[in-house]
Protein backbone atom coordinates (compact mmCIF):
# COMPACT_ATOMS: atom_id res chain seq x y z
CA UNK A 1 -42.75 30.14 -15.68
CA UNK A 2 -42.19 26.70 -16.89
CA UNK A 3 -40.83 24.28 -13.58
CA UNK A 4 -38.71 21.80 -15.19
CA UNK A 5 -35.71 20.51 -14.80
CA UNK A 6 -33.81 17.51 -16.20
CA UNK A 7 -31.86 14.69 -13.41
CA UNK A 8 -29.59 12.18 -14.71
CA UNK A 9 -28.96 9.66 -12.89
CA UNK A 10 -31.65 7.58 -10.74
CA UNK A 11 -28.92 6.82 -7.43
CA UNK A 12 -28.91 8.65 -3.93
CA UNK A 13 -28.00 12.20 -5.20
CA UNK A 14 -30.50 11.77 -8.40
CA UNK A 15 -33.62 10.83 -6.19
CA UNK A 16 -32.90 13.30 -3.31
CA UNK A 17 -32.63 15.91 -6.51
CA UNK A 18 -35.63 14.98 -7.77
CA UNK A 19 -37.29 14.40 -4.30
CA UNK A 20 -36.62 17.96 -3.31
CA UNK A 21 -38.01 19.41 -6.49
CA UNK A 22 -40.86 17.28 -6.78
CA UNK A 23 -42.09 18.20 -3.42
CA UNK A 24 -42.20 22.24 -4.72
CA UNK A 25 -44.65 20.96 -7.58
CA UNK A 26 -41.32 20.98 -10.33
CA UNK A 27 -42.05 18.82 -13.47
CA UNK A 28 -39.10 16.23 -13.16
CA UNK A 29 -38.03 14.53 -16.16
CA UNK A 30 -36.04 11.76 -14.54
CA UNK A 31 -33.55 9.44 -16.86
CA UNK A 32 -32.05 6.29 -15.34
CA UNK A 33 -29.92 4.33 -17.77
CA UNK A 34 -31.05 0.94 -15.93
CA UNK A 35 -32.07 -1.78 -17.70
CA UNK A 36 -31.41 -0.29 -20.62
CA UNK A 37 -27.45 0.10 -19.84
CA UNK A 38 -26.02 -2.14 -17.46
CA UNK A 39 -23.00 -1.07 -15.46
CA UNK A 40 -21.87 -4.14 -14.08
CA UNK A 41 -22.45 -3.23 -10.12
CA UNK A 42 -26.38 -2.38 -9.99
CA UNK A 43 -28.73 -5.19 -9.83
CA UNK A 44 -31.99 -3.64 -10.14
CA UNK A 45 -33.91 -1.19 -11.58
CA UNK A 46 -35.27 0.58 -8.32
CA UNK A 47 -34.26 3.89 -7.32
CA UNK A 48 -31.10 4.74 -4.49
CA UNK A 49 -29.73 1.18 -5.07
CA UNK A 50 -27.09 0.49 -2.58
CA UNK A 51 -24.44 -1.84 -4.15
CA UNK A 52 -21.01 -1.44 -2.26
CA UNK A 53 -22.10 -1.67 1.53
CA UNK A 54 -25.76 -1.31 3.58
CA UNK A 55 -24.25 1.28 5.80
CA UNK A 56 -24.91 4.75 6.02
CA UNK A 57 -22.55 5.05 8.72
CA UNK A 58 -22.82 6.34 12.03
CA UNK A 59 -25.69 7.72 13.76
CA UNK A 60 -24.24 9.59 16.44
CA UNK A 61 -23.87 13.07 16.12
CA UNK A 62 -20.36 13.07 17.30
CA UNK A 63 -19.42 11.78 14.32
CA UNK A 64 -19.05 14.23 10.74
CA UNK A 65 -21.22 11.33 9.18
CA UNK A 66 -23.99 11.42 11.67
CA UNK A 67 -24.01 15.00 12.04
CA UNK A 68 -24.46 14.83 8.30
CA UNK A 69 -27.64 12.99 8.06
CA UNK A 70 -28.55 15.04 10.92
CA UNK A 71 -28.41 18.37 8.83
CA UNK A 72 -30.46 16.09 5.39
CA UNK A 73 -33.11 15.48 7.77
CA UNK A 74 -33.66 19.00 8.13
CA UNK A 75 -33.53 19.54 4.88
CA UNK A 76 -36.42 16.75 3.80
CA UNK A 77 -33.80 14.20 2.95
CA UNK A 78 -35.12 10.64 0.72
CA UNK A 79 -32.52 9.03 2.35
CA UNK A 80 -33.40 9.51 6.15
CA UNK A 81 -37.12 8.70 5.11
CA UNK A 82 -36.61 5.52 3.81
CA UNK A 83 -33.99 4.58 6.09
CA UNK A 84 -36.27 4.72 8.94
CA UNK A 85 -38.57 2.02 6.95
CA UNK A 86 -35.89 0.04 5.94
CA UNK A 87 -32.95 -0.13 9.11
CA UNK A 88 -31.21 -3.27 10.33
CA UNK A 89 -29.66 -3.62 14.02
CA UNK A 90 -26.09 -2.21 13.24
CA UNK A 91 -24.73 -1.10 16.61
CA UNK A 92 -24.04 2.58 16.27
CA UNK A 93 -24.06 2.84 12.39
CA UNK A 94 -27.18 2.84 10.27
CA UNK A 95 -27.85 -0.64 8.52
CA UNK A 96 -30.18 -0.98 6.11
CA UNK A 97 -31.72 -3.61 4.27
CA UNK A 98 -30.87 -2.71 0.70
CA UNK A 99 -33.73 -4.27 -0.90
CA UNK A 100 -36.29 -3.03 1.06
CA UNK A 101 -34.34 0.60 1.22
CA UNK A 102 -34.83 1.00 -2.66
CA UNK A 103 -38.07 -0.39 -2.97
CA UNK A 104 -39.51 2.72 -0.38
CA UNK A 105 -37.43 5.17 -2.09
CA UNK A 106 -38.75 4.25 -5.67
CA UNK A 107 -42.23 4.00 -4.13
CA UNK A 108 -41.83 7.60 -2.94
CA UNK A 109 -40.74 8.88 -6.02
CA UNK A 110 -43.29 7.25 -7.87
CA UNK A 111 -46.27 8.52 -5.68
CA UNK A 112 -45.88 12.14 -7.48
CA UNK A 113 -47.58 13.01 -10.91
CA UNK A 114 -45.27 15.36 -11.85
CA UNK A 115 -42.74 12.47 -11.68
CA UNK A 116 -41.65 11.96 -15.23
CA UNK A 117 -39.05 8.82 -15.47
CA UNK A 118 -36.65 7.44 -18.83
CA UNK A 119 -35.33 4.64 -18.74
CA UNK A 120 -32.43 5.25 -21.31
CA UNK A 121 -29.43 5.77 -21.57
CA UNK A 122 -28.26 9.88 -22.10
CA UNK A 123 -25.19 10.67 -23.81
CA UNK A 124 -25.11 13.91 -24.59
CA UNK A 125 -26.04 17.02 -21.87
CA UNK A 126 -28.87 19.47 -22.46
CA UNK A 127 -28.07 22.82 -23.86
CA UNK A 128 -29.86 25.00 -22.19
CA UNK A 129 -32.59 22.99 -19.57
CA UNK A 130 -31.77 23.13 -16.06
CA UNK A 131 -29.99 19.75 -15.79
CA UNK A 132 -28.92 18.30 -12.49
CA UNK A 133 -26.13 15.60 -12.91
CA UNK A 134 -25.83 12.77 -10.81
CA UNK A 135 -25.14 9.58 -12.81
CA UNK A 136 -22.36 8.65 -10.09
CA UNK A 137 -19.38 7.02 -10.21
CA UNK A 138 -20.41 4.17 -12.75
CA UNK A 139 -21.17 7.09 -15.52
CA UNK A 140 -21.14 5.43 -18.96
CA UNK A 141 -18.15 5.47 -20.67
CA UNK A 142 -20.18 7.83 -23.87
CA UNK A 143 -21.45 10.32 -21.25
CA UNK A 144 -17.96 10.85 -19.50
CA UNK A 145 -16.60 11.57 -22.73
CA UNK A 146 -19.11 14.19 -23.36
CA UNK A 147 -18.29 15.46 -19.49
CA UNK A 148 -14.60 15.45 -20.90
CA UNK A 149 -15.37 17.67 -23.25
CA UNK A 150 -17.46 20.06 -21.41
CA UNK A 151 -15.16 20.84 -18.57
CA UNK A 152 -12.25 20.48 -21.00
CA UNK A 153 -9.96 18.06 -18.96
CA UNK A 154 -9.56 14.82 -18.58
CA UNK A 155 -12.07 12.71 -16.34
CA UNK A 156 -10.01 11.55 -12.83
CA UNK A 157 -11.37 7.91 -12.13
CA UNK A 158 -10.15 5.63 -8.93
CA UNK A 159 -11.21 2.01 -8.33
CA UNK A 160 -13.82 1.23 -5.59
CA UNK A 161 -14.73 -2.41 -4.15
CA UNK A 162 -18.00 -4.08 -2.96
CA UNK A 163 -17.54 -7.25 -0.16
CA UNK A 164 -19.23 -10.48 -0.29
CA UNK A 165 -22.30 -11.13 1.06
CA UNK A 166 -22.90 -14.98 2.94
CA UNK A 167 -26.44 -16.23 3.79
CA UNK A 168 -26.38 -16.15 7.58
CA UNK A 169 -27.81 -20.12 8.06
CA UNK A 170 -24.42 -21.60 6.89
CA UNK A 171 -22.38 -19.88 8.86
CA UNK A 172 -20.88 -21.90 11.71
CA UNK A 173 -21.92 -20.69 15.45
CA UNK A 174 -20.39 -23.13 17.51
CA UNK A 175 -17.46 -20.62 16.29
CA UNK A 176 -19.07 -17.56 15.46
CA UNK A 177 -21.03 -15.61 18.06
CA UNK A 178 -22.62 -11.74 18.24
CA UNK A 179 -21.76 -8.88 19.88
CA UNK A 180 -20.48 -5.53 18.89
CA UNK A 181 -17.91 -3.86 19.50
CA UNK A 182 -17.15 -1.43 22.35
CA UNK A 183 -20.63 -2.59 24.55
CA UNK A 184 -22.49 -0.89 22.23
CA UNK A 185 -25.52 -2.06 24.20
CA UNK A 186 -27.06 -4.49 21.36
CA UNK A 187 -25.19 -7.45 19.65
CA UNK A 188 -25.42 -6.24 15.67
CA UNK A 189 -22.64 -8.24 14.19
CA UNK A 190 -21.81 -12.23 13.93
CA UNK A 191 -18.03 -11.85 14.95
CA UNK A 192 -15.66 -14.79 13.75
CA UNK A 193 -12.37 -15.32 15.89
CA UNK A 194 -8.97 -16.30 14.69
CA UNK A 195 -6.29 -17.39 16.64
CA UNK A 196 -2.80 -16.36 15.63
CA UNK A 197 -1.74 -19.71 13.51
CA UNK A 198 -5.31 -18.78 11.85
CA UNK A 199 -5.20 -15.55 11.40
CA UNK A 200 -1.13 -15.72 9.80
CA UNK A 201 -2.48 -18.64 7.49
CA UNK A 202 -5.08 -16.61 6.22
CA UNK A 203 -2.95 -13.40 5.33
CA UNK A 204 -0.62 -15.79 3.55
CA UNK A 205 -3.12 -17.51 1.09
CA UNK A 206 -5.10 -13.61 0.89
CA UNK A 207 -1.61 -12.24 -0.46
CA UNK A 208 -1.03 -15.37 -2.74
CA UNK A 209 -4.97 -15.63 -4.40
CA UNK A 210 -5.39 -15.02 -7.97
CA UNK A 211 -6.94 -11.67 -8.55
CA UNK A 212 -9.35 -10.52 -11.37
CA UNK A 213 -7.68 -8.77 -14.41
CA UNK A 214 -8.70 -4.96 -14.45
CA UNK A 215 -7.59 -4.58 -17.86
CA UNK A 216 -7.62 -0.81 -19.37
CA UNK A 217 -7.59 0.95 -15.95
CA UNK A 218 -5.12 1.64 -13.80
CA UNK A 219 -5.59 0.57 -9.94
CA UNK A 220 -5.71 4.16 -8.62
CA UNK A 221 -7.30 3.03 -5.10
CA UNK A 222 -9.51 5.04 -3.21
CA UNK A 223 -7.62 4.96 0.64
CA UNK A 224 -11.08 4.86 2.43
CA UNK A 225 -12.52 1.71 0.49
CA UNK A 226 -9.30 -0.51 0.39
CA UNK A 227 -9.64 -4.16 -1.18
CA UNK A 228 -8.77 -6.40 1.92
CA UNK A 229 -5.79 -7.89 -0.05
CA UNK A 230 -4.42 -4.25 -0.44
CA UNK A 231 -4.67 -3.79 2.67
CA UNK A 232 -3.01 -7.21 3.36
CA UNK A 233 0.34 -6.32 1.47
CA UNK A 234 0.93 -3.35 3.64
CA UNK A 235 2.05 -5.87 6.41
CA UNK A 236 1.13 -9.05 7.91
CA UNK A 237 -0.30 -7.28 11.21
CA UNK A 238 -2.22 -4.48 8.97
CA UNK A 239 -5.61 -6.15 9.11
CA UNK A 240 -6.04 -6.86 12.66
CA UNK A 241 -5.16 -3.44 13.23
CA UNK A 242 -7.51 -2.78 10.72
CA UNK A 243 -11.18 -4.39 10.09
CA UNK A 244 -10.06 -7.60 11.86
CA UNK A 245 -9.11 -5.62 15.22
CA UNK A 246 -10.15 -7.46 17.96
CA UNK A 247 -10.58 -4.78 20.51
CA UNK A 248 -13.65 -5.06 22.15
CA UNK A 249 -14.70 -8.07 20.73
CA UNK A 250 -13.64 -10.35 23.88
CA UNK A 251 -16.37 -12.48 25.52
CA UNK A 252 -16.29 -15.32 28.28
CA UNK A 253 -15.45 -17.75 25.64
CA UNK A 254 -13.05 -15.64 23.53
CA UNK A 255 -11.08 -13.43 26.06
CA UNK A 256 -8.18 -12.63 23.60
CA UNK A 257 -9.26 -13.09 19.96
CA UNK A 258 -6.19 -12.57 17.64
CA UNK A 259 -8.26 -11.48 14.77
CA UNK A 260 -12.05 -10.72 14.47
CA UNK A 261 -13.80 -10.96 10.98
CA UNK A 262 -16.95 -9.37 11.43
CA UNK A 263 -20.14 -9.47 9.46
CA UNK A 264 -23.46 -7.10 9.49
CA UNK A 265 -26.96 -7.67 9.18
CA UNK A 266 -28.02 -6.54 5.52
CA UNK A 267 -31.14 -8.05 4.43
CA UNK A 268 -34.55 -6.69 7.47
CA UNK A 269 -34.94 -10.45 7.88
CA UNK A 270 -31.37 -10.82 8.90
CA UNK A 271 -30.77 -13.88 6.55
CA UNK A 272 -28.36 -12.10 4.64
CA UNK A 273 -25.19 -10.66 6.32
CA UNK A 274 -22.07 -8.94 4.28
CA UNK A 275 -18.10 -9.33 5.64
CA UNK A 276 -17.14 -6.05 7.05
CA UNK A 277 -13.86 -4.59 5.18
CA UNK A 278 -14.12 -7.34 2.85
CA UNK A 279 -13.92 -5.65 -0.40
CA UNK A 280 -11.81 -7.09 -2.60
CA UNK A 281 -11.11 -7.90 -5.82
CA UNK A 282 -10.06 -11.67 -5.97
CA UNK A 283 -11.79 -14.40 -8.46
CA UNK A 284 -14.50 -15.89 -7.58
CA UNK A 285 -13.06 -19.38 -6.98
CA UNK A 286 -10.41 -17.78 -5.18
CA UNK A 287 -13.37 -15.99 -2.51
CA UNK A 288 -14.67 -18.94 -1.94
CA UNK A 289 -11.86 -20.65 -1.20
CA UNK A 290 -9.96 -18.18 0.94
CA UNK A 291 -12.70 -16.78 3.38
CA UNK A 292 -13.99 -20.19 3.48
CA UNK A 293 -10.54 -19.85 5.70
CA UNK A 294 -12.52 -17.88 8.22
CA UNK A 295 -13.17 -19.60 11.48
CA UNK A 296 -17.58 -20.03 11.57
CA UNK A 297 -17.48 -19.60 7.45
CA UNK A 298 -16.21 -22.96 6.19
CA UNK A 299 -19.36 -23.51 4.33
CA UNK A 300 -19.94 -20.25 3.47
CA UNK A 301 -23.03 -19.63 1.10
CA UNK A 302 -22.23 -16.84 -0.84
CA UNK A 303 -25.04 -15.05 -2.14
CA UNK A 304 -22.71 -12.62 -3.39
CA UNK A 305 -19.17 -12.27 -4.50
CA UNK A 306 -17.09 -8.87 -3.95
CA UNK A 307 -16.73 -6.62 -6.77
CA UNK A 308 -14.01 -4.24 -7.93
CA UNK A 309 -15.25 -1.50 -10.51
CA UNK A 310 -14.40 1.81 -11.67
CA UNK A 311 -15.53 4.57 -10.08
CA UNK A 312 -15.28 8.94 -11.71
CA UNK A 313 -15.11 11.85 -10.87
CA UNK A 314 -14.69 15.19 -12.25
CA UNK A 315 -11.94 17.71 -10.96
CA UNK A 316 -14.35 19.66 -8.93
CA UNK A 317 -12.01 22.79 -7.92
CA UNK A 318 -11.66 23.47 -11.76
CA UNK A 319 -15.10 22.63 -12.91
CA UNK A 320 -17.70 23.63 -10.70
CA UNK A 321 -19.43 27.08 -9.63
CA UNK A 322 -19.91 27.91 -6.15
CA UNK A 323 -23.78 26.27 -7.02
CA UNK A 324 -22.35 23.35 -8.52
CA UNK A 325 -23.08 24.02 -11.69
CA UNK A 326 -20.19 23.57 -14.66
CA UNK A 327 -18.32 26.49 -15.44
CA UNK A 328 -18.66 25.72 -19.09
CA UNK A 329 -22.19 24.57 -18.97
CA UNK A 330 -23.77 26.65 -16.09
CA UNK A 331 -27.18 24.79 -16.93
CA UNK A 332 -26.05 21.58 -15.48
CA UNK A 333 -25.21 21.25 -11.98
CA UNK A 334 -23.25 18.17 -10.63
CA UNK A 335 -24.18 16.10 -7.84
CA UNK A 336 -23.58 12.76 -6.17
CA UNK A 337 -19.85 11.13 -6.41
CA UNK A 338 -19.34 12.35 -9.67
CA UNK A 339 -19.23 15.96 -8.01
CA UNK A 340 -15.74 14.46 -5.83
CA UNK A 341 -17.43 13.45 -2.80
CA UNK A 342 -17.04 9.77 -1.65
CA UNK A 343 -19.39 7.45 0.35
CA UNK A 344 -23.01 6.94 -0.35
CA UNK A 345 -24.70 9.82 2.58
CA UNK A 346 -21.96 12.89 1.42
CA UNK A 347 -23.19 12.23 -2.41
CA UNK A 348 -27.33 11.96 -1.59
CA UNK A 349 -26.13 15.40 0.53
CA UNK A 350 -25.09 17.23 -2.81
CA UNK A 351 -28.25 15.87 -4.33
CA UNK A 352 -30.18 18.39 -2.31
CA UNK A 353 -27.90 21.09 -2.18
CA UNK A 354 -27.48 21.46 -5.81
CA UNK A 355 -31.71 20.79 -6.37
CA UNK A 356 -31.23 24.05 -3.96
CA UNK A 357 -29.07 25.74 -5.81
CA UNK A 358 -30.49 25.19 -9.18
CA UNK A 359 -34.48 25.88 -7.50
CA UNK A 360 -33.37 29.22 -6.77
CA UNK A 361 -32.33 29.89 -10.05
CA UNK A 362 -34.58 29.29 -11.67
CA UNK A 363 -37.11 30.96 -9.57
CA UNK A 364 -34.78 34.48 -9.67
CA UNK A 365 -33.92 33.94 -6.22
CA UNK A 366 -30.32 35.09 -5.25
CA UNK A 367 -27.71 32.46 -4.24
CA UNK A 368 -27.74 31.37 -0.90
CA UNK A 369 -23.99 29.96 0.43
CA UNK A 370 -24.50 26.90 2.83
CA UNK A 371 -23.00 27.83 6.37
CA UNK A 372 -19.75 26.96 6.25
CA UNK A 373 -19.93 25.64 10.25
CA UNK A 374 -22.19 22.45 8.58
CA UNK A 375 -20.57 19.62 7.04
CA UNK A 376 -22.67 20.19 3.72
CA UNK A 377 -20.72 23.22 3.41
CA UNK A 378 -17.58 21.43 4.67
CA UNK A 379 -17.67 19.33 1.44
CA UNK A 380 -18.63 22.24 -0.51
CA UNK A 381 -15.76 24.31 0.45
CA UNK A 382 -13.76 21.20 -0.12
CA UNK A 383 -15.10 20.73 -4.02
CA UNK A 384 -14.56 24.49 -4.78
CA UNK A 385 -11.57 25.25 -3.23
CA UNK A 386 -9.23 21.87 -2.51
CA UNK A 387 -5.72 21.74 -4.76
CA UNK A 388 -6.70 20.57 -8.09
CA UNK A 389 -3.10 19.41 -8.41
CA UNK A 390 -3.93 16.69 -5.79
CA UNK A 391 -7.77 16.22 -5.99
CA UNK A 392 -9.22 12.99 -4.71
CA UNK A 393 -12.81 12.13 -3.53
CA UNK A 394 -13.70 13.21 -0.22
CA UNK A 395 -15.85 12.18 3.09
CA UNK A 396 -17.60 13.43 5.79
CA UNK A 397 -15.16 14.48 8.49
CA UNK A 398 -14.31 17.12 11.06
CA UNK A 399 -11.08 18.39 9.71
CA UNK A 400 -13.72 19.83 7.23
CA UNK A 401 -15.21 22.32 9.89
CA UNK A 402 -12.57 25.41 10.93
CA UNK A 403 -11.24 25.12 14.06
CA UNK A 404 -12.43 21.99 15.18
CA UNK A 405 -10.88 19.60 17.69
CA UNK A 406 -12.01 16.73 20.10
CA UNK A 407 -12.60 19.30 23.10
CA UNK A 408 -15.35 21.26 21.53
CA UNK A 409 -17.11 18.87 19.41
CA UNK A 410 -20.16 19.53 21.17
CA UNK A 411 -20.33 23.21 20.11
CA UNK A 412 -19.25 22.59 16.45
CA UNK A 413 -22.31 19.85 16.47
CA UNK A 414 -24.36 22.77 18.14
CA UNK A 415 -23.19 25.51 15.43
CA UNK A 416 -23.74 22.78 12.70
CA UNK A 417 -26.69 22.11 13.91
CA UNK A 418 -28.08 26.02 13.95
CA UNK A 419 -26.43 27.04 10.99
CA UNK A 420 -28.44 24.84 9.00
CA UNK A 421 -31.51 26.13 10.80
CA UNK A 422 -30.68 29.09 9.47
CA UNK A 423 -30.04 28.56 5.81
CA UNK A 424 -33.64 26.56 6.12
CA UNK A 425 -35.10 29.91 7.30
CA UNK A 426 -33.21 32.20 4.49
CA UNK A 427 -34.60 29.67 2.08
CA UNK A 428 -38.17 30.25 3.46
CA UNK A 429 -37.94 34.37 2.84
């Protein structure tokens, strides 16, 4: 029996896809369109670039996030691996340095013979090879079109943001200071206070920047990654109710912050450090000159600028098996954003499941349903079975697991936690 199987796409879902498989001696013929195609966001060629954020999120088990990268390590997840090489002080969340977090993951991928990597562009999808699809959210504009066809429907898109990043040495801290929020025990973020005058100033030139033209698409936001001037026009108080909330950010100096702008460690060397919430899609000039607004960041060096781009997805509920493979092409499963989750851990999550799904396939094994008690099969049950009339990308979260509430989170971590022992054990047999 010949052990191949095509993955497009070289981001968190493709490498845990090809991880997985690799690891049970499949021949992987991996195709990443970098440097051939360049989508605008990605800066290098490495494999499980981050671009939008260095967080994974949470690493407490309480939360559906954390209890998510709980369940990948148990499964052999890329992602956990080279996190652990690769993690910056966050407080509670996981921080990694992005450069560093690539550079392992491509390094692990590359240490198996059986790795076989493209760099070029695909357009079309295979016929008949197992194919696992995970080209993400930035899929070329030729491949959606042949997605388009396949699932016969249009392709729903939404527009994403990345926020700037500032080299840590110009930032001010005779006004800045650290400390996270809520006495988190460590002091992961440089926190910038506003006073009200500040803070009212700010919102005023934010609402009043120029912004960049999107030109063909529409601005179909995605709620959980807001551009900060969105968020803005909702109301002058939105933001420090939102990522400027000052709760918990009070010190000696600071008792009663108005406003807190916060920034997080995203380079191992901590010289780098990106503004929390900041996404947004002003002009460049106009970045500069508006967060330069921000008490500790009048000379700013910004070693990045945020970035608004277009991000896809397919309409999972019509198009997908209960594997996540296409209903019209049941050779190609879907993975990764494209598949209609949203945030960087939930898509390198269906990278494994559907390397899992399409494994057993191909090795005659019978189909094996992911508990639905986990959040994997949260998300899964989400894809298959959400309104199509009303489909939008979706996270990790508890209203995902049935029946669960704030007073027994501990046993729906505990059933989580054992259900995916189990599935692990069914996969063994």
């Amino acid at each position: 029996m010949m052990k191949r199987v095509i993955v497009i796409g070289g981001g968190l879902a493709g490498s845990e896809a090809a991880y997985y498989l690799l690891k049970r001696g499949y021949e992987v013929e991996l195709f990443e369109a970098r440097p051939t195609y360049q989508d605008g966001a990605h800066e290098s060629t490495d494999f499980g670039e981050l671009v939008c954020s260095n967080s994974l999120k949470s690493k407490r088990l309480d939360n559906a996030c954390g209890l998510l990268k709980e369940e990948m390590a148990k499964l052999g997840s890329i992602m956990m691996e080279s996190a652990k090489e690769s993690e910056v002080p966050s407080g509670n969340a996981l921080g990694v340095d992005r450069a560093l977090f690539a550079a392992k993951t491509t390094a692990i991928l590359n240490s198996f013979p059986n790795l076989h990597i493209h760099r070029e562009e695909v357009k079309t999808l295979p016929d008949d090879a197992p194919c696992i699809l995970c080209t993400g959210p930035l899929t070329s504009p030729d491949l959606l079109d042949e997605i388009s066809r396949v699932v016969g429907g249009k392709n729903l898109s939404f527009f994403d943001a990345s926020a700037p990043i500032v080299k840590k040495d110009s930032i001010d801290f005779s006004k800045a200071y650290f400390k996270s929020r809520y006495e988190q025990g460590d002091s992961s973020y440089i926190n910038c206070p506003m006073e009200k005058e500040e803070y009212f100033a700010f919102v005023k030139e934010l609402l009043s920047a120029e912004k960049a033209l999107l030109h063909e698409f529409d601005t179909h936001y995605f709620e959980g990654c807001l551009p900060v001037e969105i968020i803005a026009s909702r109301g002058m108080e939105t933001l420090r109710h939102g990522p400027l909330k000052p709760f918990g950010l009070e010190t000696p100096e600071h008792p009663k912050p108005y406003a807190v702008v916060q920034l997080r460690q995203d380079t191992k060397l901590g010289d780098y450090y990106n503004i929390v919430g900041f996404q947004t899609n002003l002009t460049y000039p106009e970045q500069k000159r508006v967060f330069r607004m921000i008490p500790g960041l009048e000379n700013a060096e910004f070693l990045r600028f945020g970035l608004m781009h277009r991000n896809s997805y397919i309409n999972a509920p019509l198009a997908l098996n209960d594997d996540l493979s296409l209903k019209n092409k049941p050779n190609v499963y879907v993975a990764g954003q494209l598949s209609g989750v949203e945030g960087y851990v939930e898509s390198a999550a269906m990278g494994i499941i559907a390397a899992i799904h399409c494994a057993r396939k191909i090795e005659g094994k019978p189909f094996l349903k992911v508990p639905r008690e986990t959040i994997h099969g949260g998300l899964i049950s989400y894809l298959l079975h959400a309104d199509p009339a009303h489909f939008a990308p979706m996270n990790a979260n508890w209203a995902l697991i049935p029946g669960a509430k704030k007073e027994n989170r501990q046993e729906c971590i505990d059933n989580a936690l054992r259900g995916m022992d189990s599935f692990i054990a069914e996969m063994a047999k």
